[in-house]
Protein backbone atom coordinates (compact mmCIF):
# COMPACT_ATOMS: atom_id res chain seq x y z
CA UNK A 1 0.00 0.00 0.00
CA UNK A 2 3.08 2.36 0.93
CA UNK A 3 4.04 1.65 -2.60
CA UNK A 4 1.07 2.55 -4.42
CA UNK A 5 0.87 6.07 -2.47
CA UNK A 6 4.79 6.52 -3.01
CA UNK A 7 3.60 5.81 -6.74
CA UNK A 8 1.08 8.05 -6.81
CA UNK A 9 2.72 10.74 -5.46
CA UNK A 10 5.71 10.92 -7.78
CA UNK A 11 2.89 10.79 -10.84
CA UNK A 12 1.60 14.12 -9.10
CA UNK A 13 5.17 15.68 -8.60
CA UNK A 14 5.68 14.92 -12.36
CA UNK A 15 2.55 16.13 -13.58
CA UNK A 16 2.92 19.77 -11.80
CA UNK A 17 6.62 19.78 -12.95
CA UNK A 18 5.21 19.23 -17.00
CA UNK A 19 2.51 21.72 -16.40
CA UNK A 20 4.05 24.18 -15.07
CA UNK A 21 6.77 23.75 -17.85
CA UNK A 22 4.32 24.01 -20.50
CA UNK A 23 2.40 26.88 -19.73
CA UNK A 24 5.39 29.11 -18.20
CA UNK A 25 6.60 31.40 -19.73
CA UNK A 26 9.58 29.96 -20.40
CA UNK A 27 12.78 31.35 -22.48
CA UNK A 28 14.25 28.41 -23.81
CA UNK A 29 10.78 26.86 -25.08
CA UNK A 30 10.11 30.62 -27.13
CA UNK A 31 7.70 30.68 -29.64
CA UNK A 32 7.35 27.06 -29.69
CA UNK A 33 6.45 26.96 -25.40
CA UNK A 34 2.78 26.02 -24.92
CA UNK A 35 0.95 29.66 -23.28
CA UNK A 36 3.03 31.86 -25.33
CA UNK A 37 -0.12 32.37 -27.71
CA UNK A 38 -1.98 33.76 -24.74
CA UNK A 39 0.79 36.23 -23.13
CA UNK A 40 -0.36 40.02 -24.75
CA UNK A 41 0.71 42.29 -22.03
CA UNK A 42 3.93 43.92 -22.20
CA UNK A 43 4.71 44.17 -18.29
CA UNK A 44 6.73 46.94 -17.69
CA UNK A 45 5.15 50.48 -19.84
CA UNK A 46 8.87 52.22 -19.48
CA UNK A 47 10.06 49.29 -22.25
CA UNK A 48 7.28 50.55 -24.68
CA UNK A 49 8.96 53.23 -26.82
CA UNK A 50 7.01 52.40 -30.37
CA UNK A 51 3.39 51.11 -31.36
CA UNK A 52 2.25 50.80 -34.29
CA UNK A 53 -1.37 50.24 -35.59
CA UNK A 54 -2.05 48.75 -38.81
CA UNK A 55 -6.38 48.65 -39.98
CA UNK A 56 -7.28 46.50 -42.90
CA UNK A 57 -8.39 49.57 -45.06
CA UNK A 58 -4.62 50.75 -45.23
CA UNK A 59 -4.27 53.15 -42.86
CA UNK A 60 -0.97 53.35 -40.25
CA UNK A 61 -0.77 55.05 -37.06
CA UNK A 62 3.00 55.00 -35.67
CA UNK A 63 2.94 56.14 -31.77
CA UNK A 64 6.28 57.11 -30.61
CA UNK A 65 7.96 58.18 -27.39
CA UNK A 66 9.91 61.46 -27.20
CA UNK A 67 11.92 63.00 -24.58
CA UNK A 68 8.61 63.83 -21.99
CA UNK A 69 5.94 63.05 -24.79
CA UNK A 70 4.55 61.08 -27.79
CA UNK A 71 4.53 61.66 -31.08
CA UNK A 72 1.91 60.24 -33.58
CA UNK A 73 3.32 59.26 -37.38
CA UNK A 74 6.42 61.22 -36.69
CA UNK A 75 4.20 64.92 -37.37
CA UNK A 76 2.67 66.19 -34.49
CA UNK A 77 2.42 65.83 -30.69
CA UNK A 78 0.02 62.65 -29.66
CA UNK A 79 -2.79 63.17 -27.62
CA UNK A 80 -1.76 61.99 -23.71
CA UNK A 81 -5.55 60.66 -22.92
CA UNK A 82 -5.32 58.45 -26.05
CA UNK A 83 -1.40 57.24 -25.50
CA UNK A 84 -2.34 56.67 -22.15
CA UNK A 85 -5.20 54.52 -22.81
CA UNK A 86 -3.39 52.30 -25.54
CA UNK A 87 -0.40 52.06 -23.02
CA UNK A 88 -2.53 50.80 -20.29
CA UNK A 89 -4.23 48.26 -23.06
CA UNK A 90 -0.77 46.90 -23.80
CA UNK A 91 0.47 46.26 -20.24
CA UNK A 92 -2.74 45.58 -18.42
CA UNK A 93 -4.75 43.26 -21.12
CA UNK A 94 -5.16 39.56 -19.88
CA UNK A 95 -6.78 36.17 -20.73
CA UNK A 96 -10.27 36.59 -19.88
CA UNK A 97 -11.01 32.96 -21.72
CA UNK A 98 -9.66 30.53 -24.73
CA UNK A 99 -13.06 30.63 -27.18
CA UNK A 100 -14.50 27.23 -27.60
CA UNK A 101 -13.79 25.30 -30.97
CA UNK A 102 -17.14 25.45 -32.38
CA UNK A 103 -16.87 29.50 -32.37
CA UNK A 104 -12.81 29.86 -33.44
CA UNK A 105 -13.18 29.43 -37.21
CA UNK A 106 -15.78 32.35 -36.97
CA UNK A 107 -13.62 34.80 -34.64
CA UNK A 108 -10.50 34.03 -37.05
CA UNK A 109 -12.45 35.12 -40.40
CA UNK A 110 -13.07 38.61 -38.56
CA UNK A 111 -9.98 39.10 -37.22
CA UNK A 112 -9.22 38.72 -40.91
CA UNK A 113 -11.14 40.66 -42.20
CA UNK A 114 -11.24 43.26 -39.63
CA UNK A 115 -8.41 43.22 -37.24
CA UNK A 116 -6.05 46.08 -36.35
CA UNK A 117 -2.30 45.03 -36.04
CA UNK A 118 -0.27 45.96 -33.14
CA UNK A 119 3.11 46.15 -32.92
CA UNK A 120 5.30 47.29 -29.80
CA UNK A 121 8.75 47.84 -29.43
CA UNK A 122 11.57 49.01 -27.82
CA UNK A 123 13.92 51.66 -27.43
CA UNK A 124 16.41 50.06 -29.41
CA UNK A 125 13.90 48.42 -32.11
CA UNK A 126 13.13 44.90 -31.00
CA UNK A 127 9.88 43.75 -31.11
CA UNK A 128 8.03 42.63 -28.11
CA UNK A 129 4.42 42.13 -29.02
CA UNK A 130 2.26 41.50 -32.30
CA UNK A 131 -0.78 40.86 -32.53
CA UNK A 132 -4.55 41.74 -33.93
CA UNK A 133 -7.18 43.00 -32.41
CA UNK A 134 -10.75 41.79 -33.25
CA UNK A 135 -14.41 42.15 -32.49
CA UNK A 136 -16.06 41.39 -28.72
CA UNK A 137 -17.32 38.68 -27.29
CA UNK A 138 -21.63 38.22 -27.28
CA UNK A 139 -21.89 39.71 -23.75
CA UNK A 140 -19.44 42.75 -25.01
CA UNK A 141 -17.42 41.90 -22.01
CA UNK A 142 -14.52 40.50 -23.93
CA UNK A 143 -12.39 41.50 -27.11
CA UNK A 144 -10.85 38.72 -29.30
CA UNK A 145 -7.10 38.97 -29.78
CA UNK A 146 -4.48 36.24 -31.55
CA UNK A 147 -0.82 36.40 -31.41
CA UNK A 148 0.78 37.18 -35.07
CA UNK A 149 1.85 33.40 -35.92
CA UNK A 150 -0.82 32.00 -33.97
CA UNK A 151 -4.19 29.68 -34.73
CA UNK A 152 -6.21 29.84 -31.42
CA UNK A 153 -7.58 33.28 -30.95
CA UNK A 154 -8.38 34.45 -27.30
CA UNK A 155 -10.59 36.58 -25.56
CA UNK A 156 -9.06 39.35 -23.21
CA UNK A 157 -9.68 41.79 -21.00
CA UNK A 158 -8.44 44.57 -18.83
CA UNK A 159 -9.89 44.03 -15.60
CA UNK A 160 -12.31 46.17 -13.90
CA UNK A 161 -12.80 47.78 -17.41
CA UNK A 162 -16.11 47.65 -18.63
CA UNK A 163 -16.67 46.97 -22.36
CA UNK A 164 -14.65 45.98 -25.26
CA UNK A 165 -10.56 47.15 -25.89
CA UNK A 166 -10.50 47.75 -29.50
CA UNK A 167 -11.96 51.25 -29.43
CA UNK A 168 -8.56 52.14 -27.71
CA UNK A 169 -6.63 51.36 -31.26
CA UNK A 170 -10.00 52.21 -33.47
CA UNK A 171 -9.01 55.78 -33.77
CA UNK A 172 -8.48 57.54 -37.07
CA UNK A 173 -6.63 61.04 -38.37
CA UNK A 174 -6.37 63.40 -35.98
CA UNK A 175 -8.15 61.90 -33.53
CA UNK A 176 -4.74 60.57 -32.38
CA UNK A 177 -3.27 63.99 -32.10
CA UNK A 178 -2.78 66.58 -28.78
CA UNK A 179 -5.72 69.19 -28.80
CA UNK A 180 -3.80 71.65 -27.17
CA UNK A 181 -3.78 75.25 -28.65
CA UNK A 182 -1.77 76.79 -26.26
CA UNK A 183 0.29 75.04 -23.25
CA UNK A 184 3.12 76.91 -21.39
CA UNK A 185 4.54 77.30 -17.93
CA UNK A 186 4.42 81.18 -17.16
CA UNK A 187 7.99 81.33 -17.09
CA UNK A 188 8.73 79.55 -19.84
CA UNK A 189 6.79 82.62 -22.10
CA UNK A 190 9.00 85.36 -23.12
CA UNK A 191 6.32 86.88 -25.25
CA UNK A 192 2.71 87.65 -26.14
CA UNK A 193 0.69 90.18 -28.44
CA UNK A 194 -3.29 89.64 -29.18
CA UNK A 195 -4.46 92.07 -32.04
CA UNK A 196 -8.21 92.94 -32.02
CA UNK A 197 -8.61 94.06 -35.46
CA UNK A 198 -12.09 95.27 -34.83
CA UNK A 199 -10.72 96.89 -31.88
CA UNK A 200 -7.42 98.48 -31.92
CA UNK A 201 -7.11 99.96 -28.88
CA UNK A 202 -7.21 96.82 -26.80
CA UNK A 203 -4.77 95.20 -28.87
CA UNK A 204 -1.45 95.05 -27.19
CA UNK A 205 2.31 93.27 -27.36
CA UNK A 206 3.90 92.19 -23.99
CA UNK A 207 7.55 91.26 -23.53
CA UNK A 208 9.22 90.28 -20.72
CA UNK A 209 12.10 92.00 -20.05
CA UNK A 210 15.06 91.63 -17.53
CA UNK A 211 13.05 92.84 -14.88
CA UNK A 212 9.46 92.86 -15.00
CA UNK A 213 7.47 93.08 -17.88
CA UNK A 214 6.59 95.93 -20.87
CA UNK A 215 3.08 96.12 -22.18
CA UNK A 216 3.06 98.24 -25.29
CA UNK A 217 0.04 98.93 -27.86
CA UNK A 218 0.03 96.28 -30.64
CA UNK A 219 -1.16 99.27 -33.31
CA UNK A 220 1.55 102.25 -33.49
CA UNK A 221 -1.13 104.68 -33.94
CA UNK A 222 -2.68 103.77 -30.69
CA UNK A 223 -1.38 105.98 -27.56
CA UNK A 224 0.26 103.79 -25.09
CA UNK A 225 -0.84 103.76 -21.46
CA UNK A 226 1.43 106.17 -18.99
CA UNK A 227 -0.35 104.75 -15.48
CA UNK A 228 1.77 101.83 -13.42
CA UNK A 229 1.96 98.48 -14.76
CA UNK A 230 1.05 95.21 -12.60
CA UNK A 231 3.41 93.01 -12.82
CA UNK A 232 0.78 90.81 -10.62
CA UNK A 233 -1.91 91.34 -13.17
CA UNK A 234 0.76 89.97 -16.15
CA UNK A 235 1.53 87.10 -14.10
CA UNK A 236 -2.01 86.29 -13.67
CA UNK A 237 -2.45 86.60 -17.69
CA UNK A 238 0.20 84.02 -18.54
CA UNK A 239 -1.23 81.70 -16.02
CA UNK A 240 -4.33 81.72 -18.23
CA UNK A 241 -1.78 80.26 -21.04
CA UNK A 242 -1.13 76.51 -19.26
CA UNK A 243 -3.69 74.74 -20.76
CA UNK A 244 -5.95 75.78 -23.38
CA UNK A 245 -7.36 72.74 -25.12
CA UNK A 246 -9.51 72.70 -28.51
CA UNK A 247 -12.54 71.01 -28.71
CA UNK A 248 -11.78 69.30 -31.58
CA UNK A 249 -10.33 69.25 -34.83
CA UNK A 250 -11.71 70.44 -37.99
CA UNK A 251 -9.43 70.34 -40.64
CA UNK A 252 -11.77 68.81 -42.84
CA UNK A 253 -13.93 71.95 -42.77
CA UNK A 254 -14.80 72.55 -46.67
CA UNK A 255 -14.82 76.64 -45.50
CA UNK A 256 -11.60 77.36 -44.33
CA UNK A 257 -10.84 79.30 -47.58
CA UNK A 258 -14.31 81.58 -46.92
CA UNK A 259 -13.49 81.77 -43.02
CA UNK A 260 -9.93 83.18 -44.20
CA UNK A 261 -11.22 86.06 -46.21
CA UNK A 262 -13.20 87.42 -43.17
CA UNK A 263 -11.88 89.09 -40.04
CA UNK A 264 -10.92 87.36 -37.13
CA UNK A 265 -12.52 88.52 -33.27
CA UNK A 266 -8.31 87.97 -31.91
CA UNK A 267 -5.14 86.69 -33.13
CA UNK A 268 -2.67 85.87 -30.34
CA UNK A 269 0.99 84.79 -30.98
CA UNK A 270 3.03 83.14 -27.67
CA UNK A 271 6.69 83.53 -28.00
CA UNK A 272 9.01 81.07 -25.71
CA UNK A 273 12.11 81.10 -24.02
CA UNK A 274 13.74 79.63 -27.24
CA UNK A 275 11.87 81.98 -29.37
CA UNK A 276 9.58 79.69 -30.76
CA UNK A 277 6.32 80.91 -32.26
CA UNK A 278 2.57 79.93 -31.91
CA UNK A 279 -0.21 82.06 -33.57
CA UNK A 280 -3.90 81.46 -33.89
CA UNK A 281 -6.66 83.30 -35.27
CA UNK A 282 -9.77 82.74 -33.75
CA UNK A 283 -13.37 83.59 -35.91
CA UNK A 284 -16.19 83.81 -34.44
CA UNK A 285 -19.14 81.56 -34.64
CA UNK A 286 -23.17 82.09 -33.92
CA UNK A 287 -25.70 79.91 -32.69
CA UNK A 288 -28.55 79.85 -35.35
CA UNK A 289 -32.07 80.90 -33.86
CA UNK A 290 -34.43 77.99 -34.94
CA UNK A 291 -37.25 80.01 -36.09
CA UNK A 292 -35.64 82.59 -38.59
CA UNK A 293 -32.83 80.87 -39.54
CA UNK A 294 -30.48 83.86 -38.82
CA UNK A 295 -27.68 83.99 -36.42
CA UNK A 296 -27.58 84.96 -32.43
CA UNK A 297 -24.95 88.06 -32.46
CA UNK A 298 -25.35 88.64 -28.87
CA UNK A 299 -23.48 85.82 -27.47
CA UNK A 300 -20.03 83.84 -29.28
CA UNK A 301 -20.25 79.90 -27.83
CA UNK A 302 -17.14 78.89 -30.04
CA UNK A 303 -14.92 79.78 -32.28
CA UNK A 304 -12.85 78.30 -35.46
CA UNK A 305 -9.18 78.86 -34.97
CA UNK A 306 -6.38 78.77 -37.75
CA UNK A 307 -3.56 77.61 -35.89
CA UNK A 308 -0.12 78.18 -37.07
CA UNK A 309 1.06 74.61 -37.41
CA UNK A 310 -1.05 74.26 -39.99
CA UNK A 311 -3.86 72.86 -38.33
CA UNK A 312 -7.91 74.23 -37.76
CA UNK A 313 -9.30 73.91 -34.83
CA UNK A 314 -13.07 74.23 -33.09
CA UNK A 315 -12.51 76.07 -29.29
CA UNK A 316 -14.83 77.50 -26.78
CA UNK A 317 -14.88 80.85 -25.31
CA UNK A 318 -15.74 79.64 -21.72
CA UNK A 319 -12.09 77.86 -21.68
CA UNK A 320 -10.01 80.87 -24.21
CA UNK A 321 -12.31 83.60 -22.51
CA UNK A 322 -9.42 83.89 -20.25
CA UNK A 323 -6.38 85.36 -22.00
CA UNK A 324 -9.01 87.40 -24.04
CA UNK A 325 -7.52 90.92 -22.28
CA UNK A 326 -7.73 93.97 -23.20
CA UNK A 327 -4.50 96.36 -23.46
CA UNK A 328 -5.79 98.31 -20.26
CA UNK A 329 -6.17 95.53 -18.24
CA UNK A 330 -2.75 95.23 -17.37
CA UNK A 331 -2.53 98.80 -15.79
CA UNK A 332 -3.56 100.65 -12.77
CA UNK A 333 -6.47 101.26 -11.63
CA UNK A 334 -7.35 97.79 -13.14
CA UNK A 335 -9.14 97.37 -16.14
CA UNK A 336 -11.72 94.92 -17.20
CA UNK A 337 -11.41 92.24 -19.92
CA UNK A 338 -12.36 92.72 -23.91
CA UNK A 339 -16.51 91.89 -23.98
CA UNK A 340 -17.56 90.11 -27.21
């Protein structure tokens, strides 16, 4: 009897051992090691350093790390929300289930003929992960990914995430790309001029200068202001200059041409430290009263900006209203901002 339970027991030890050898991820079994089919997640986010994302209809996005940011196909800055949620798809995705057989020859026909590639590598170029990204599982709870190389697709999941993970790599254009118009530290600006054109006299050009500031009159025709500056209320201006995000892009818009020919409500231009130059020019746009057709003049929700990168942009005036100043705003006794 001691036998048979000695016996038994070694068949256990031996089974664990093969197991565990089988679906570890193990270096010297590589591509050929049982488990390595199921194994998406790059663990550690600080080796990520490219992604790419291939779609079926021919379009690439290439993410890329630089210095403190991303960039997105080498052009423009990448949008943090959307490298952040791609990053955290990458290094927190896990098995959720293996699909049964009956439904695999389905999932693999639409990861055919929809699935998005991903690629990740290193800082020095070597691949860690491929793989497509399909459709969701019939509860939506799931997404279906297979390892490039692979034949058994697998459903995934980042957990406590509800819903599917494709929409993280289903973006398009310049959905990818950073909606900021304008984001500098105060002391990192060396410059700033609006010009009202409508409005002369509150257009204005300040400069820092080795001590304090200068606030001159953007128009030479317009008499400059003799009363004391403060420096407190400049300070508080360039604070205003941190983060102002569009609310989307519209570079699509088939009137960009017309919108050019009119006059803009402001065009501000943000010099840095390393003399680097922004401009936009913002036009104003009008709700449309639903009974007469014609546009509300009385109050400006949004407005189209012409940014100097060569992009077009849709902001609001709640979040811009606050770098729209006036020339004698910056003086004593204070002023108040430009009205629309």
């Amino acid at each position: 009897m001691k036998k048979n339970y000695l016996l038994i027991f070694v068949f256990l030890v031996l089974a664990a051992g093969t197991g565990w050898y089988l679906y570890s991820d193990n270096d010297k079994g590589g591509e050929h090691a049982l488990g390595w089919d199921r194994k998406f997640a790059v663990e550690n986010p600080e080796e990520i350093y490219t992604v790419f994302i291939g779609k079926r209809s021919g379009e690439t996005t290439i993410l890329k790390r630089e210095g403190d940011h991303w960039t997105v196909n080498g052009e423009a800055k990448a949008s943090p929300n959307a490298v952040e949620n791609v990053l955290e798809a990458i290094t927190d995705v896990t098995l959720k289930f293996v699909p049964p057989r009956a439904a695999t020859d389905h999932i693999v026909k639409e990861l055919a003929a929809r699935g998005i590639k991903v690629e990740v590598y290193n800082k020095a170029g070597k691949l860690l992960k491929a793989y497509y990204v399909g459709g969701v599982s019939s509860d939506a709870r799931a997404t279906f990914f297979i390892m490039e190389g692979a034949e058994q697709p697998m459903a995934v999941e980042i957990p406590q995430m509800e819903g599917q993970i494709r929409t993280r790599y289903d973006m398009t254009g310049d959905s990818w790309k950073d909606r900021t118009v304008f984001g500098y530290e105060p002391e990192d600006i060396q410059a700033v001029s609006i010009e009202y054109p409508k409005q002369r006299n509150k257009s204005f050009k300040l400069r820092r200068k080795d001590k304090g500031f200068e606030v001159l009159p953007f128009y030479d025709n317009v008499p400059p202001i003799r009363r004391p500056l403060l420096n407190g209320n400049v300070e508080g201006f360039l604070v205003g200059f941190k983060s102002l995000m569009a609310e989307s892009f519209e570079n699509g818009y088939a009137k960009k041409d017309s919108v050019r020919q009119t006059i803009p409500f402001a065009i501000i231009s943000v010099t840095d430290r390393k003399g680097n130059v922004k401009t936009a020019a913002f036009y104003q746009t009008y709700r449309i009263n639903a009974y007469t057709g014609q546009r509300k003049t009385d109050f400006v929700e949004r407005y189209l900006a012409d940014i100097s990168t060569g992009d077009w942009m849709l902001t609001q005036h709640r979040v811009f209203q606050k770098v729209f100043w006036a020339y004698e705003g910056f003086f004593e006794p204070e002023g108040e901002r430009i009205k629309d």
